[in-house]
C-alpha atoms as a PDB file:
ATOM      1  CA  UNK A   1      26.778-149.973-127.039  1.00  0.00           C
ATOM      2  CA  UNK A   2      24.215-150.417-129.191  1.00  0.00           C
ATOM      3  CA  UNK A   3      23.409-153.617-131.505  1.00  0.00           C
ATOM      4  CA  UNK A   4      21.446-154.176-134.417  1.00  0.00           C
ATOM      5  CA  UNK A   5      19.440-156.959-134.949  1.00  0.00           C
ATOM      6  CA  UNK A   6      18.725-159.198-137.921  1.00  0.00           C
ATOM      7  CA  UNK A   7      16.005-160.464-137.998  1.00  0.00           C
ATOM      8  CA  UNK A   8      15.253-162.608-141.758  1.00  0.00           C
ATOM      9  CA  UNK A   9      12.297-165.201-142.076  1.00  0.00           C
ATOM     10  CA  UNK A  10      12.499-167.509-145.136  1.00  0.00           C
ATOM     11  CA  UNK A  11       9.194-168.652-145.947  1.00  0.00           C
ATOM     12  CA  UNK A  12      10.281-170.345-149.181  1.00  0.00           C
ATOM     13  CA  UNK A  13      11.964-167.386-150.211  1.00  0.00           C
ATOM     14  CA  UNK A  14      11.947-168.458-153.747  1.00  0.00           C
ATOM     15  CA  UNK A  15       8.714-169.742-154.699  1.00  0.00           C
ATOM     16  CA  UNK A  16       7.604-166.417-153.067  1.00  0.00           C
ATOM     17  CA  UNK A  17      10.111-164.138-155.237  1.00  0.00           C
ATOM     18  CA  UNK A  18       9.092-166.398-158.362  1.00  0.00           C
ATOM     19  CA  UNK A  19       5.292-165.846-156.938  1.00  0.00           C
ATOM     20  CA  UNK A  20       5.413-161.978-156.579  1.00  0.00           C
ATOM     21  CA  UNK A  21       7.712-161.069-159.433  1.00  0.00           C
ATOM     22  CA  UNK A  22       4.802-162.864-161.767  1.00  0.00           C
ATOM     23  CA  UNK A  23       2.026-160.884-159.696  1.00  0.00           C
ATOM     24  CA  UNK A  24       4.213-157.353-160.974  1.00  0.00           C
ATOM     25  CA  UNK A  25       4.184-159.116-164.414  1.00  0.00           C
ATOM     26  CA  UNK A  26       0.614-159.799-164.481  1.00  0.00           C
ATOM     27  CA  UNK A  27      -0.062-156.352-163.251  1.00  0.00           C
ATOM     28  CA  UNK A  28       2.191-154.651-165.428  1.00  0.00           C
ATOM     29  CA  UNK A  29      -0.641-156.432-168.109  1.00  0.00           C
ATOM     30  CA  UNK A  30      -3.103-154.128-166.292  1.00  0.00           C
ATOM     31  CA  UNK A  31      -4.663-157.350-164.019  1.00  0.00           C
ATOM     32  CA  UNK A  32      -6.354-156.105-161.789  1.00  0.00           C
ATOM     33  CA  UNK A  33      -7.236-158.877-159.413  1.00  0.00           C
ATOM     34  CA  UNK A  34      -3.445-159.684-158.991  1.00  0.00           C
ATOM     35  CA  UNK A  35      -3.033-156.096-157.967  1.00  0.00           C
ATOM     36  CA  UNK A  36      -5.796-156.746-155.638  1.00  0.00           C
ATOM     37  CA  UNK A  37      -3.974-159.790-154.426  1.00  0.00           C
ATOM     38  CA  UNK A  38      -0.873-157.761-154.074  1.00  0.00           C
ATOM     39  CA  UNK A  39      -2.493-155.441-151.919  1.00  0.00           C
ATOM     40  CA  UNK A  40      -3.776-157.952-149.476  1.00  0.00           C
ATOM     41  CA  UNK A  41      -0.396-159.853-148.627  1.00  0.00           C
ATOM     42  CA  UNK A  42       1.662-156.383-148.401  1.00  0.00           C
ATOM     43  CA  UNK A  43      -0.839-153.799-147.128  1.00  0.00           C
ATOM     44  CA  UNK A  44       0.279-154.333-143.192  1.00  0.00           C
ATOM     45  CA  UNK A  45       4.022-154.756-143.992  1.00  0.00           C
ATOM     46  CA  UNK A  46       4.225-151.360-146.827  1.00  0.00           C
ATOM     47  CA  UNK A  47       1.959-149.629-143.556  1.00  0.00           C
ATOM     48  CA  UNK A  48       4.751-150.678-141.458  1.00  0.00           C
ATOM     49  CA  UNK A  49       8.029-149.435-143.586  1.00  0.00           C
ATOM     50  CA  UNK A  50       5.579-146.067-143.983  1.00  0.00           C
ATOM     51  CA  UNK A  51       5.055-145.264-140.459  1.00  0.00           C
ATOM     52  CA  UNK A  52       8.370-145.787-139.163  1.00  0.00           C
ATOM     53  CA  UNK A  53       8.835-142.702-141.509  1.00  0.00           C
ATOM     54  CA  UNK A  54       5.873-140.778-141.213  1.00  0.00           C
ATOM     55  CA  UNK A  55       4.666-141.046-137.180  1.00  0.00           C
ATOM     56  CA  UNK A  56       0.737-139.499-138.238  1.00  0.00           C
ATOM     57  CA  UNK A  57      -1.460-142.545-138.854  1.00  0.00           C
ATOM     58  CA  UNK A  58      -3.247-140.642-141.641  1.00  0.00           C
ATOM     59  CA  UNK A  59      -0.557-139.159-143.507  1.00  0.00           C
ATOM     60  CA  UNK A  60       0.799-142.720-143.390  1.00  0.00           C
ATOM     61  CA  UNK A  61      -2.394-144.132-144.483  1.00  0.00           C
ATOM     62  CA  UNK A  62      -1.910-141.858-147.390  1.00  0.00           C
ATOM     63  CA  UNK A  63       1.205-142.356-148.095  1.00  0.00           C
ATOM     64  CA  UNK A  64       0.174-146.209-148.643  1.00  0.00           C
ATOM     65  CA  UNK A  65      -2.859-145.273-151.036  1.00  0.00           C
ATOM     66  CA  UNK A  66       0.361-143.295-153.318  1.00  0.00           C
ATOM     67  CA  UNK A  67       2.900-146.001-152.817  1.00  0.00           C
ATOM     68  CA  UNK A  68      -0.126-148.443-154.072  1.00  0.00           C
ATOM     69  CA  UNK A  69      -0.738-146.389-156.670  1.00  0.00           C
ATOM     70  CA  UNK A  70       2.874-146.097-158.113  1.00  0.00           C
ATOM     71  CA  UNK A  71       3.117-149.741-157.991  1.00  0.00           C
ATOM     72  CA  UNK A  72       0.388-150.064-160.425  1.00  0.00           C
ATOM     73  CA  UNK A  73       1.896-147.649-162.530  1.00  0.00           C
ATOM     74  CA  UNK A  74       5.663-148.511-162.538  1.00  0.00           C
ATOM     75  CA  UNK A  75       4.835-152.484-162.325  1.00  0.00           C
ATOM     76  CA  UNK A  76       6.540-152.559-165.420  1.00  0.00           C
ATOM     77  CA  UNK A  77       9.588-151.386-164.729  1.00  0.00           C
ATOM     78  CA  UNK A  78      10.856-153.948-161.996  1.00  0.00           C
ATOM     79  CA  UNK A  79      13.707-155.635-162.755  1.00  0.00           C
ATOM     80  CA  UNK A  80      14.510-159.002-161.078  1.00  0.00           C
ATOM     81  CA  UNK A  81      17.915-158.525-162.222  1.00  0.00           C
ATOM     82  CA  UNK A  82      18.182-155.254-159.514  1.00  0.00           C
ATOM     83  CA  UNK A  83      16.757-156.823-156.760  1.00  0.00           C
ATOM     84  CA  UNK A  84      13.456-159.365-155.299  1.00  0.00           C
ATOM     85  CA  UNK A  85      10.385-157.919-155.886  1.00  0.00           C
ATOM     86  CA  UNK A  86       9.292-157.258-152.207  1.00  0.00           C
ATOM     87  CA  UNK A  87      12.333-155.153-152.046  1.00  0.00           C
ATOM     88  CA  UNK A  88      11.632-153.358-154.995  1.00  0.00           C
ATOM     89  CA  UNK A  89       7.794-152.505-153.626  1.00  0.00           C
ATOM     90  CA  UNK A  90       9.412-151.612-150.167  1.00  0.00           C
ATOM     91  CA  UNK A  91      11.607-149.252-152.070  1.00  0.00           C
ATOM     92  CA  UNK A  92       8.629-147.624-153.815  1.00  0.00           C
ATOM     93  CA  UNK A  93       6.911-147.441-150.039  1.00  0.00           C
ATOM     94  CA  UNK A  94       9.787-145.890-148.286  1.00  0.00           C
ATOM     95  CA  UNK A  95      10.345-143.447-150.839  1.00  0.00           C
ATOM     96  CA  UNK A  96       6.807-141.961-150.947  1.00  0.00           C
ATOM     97  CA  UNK A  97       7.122-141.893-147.043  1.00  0.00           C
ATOM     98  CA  UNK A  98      10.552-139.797-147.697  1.00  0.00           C
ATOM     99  CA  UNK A  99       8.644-137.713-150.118  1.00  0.00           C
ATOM    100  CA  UNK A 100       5.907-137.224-148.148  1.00  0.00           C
ATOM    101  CA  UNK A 101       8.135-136.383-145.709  1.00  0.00           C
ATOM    102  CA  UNK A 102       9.674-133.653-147.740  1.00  0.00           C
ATOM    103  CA  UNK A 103       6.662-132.085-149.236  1.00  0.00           C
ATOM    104  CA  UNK A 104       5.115-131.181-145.716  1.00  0.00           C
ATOM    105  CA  UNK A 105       8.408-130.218-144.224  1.00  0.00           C
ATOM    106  CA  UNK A 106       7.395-132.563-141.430  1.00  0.00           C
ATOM    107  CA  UNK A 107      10.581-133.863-139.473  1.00  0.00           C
ATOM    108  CA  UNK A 108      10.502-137.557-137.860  1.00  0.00           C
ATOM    109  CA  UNK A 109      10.271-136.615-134.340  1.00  0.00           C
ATOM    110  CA  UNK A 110      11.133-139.146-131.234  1.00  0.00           C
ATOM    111  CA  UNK A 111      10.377-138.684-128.084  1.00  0.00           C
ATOM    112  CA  UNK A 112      13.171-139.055-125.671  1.00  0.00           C
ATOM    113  CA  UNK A 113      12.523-142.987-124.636  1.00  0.00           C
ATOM    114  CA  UNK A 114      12.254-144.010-128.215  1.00  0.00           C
ATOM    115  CA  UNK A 115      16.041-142.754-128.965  1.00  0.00           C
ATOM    116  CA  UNK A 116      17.153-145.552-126.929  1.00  0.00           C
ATOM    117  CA  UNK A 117      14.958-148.018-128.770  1.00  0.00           C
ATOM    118  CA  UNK A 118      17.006-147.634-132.017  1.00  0.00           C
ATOM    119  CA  UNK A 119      18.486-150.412-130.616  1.00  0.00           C
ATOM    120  CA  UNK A 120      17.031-153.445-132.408  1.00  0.00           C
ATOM    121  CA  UNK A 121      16.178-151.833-136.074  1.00  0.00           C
ATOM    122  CA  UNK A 122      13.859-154.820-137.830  1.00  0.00           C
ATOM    123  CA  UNK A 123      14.817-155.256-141.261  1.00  0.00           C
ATOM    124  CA  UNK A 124      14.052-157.577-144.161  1.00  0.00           C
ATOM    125  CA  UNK A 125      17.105-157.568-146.702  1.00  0.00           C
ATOM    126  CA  UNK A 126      15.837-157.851-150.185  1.00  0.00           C
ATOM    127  CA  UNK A 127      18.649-160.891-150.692  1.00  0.00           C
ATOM    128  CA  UNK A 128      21.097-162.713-148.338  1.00  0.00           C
ATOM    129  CA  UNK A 129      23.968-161.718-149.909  1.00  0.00           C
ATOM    130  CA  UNK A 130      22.848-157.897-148.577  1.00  0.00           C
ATOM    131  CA  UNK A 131      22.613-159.450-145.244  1.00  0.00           C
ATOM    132  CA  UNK A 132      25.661-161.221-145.012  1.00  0.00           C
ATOM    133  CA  UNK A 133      27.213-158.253-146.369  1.00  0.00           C
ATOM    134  CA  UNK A 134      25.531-155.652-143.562  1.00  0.00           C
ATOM    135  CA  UNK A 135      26.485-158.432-140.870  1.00  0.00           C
ATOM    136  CA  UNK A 136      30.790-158.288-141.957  1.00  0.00           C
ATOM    137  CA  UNK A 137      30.569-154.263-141.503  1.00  0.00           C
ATOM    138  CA  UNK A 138      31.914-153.054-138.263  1.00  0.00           C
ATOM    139  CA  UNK A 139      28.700-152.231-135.922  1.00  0.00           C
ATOM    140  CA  UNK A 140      28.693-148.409-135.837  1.00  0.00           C
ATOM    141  CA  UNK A 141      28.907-148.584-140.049  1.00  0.00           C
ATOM    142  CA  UNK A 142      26.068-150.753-139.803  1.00  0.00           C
ATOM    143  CA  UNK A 143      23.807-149.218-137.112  1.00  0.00           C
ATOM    144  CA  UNK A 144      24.394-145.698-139.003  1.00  0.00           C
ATOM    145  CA  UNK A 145      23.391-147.306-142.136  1.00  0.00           C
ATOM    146  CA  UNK A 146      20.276-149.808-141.198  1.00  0.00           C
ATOM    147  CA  UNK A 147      18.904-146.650-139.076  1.00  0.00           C
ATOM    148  CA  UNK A 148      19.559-143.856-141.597  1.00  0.00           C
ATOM    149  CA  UNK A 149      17.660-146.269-144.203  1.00  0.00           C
ATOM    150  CA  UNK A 150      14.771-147.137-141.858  1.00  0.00           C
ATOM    151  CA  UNK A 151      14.203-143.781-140.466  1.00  0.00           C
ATOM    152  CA  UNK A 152      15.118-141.505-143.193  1.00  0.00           C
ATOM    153  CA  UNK A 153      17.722-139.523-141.267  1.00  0.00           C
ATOM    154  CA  UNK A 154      19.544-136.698-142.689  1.00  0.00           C
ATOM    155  CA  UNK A 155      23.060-136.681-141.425  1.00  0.00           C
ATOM    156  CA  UNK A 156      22.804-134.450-138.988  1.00  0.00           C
ATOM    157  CA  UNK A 157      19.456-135.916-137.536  1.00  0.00           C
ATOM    158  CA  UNK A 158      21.503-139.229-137.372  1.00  0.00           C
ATOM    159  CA  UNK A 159      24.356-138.037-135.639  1.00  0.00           C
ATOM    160  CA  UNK A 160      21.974-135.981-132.677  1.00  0.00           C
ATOM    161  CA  UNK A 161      20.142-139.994-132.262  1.00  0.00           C
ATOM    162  CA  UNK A 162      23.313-141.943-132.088  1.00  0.00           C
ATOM    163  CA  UNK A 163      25.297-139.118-129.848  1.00  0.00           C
ATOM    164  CA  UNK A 164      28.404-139.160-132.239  1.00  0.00           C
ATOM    165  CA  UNK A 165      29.909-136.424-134.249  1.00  0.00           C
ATOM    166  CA  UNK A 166      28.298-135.396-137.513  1.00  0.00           C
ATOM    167  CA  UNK A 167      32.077-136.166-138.901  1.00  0.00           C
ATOM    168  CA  UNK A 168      31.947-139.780-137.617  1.00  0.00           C
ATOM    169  CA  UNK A 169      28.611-140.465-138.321  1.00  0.00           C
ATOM    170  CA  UNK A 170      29.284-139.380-142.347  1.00  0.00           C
ATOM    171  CA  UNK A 171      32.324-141.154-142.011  1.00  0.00           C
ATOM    172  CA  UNK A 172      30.489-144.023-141.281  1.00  0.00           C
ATOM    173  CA  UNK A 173      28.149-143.733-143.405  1.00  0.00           C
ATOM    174  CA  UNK A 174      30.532-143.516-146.314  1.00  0.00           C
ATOM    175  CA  UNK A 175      32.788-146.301-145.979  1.00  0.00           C
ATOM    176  CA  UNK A 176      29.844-148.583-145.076  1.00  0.00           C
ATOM    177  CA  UNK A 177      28.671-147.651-148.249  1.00  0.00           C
ATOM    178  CA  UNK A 178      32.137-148.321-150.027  1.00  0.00           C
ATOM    179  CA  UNK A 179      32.229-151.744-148.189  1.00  0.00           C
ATOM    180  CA  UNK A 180      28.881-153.092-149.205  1.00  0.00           C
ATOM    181  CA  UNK A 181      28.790-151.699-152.492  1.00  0.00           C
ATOM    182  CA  UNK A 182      32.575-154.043-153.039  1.00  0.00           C
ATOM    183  CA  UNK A 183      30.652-156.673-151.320  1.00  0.00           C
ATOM    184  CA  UNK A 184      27.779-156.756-152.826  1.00  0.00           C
ATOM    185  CA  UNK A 185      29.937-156.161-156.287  1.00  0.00           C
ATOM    186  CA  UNK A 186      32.232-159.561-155.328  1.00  0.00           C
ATOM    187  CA  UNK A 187      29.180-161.457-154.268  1.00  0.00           C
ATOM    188  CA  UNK A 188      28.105-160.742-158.061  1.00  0.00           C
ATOM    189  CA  UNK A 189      30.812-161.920-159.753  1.00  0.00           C
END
């Protein structure tokens, strides 16, 4: 049986989210030294999210220069009201990896060993509320969710790593969804 791990650091969570949702402000006002600043304190961690999508170190490095990029452009549009701002700019990350992913038709690959090291997924909710809800799902819902997120599995590609029927596996997938969306939708209210 397999278990995911949570593993969430608070380093004054909210002086940070009050610190970085200004830096999107400022740069959404074209600065270009917060941007700059920006870069600095999330370069290693956006590299990370990228290349547990994209395995090649220079399509990731890439990848990184785009998701950059996109932040500059779209600073803008972040909304604290949808989410913390480091979640927001891992979004952007992860979905230029997925995209990335797309455009080359490249597949995420593991070798053999690595399957069983899908154990222990590392992942930073963007709130706790998101983490207290992914912690009340069952642990199959929740494994097939956190690793379909972090790795960018299709459904198919996630059933063949966990060994469980494609039906399962979208069952899963499905009501894990329906749970934390009511979750996350009580938590709100």
């Amino acid at each position: 049986m397999h278990k995911v791990v949570f593993m969430v650091e608070d380093y004054g969570r909210v002086s940070s989210e009050n610190e970085y949702a200004q830096i999107l402000a400022d740069i959404a006002q074209g600065d270009f030294a917060q941007f700059e600043q920006l870069y600095n304190k999330e370069k290693r961690r956006l590299y990370q999210v990228i290349t547990n999508i994209i395995r090649d170190p220079g399509a990731a490095e890439d990848a990184l220069q785009e998701a950059f990029v996109r932040i500059w452009r779209n600073a803008a549009r972040y909304d604290r009201e949808k989410g913390s701002p480091k979640g927001w700019i891992a979004t952007i990350a992860r979905n230029v990896a997925l995209d990335a992913l797309r455009s080359k038709r490249q597949f995420v690959e593991l070798d053999a060993p690595e399957v069983g090291e899908i154990e222990a997924v590392h992942i930073e909710p963007s709130d706790p509320k998101l983490e207290a809800a992914l912690k009340a799902l069952p642990p199959d819902q929740c494994r097939a969710i956190v690793t379909m997120y972090q790795y960018g599995f299709s459904h198919t590609e996630l059933a063949a790593h966990m060994g469980a029927p494609l039906g399962s596996v979208k069952s899963w997938i499905r009501r894990g969804s329906e749970t934390l969306k009511s979750l996350m939708e009580s938590d709100a209210r």
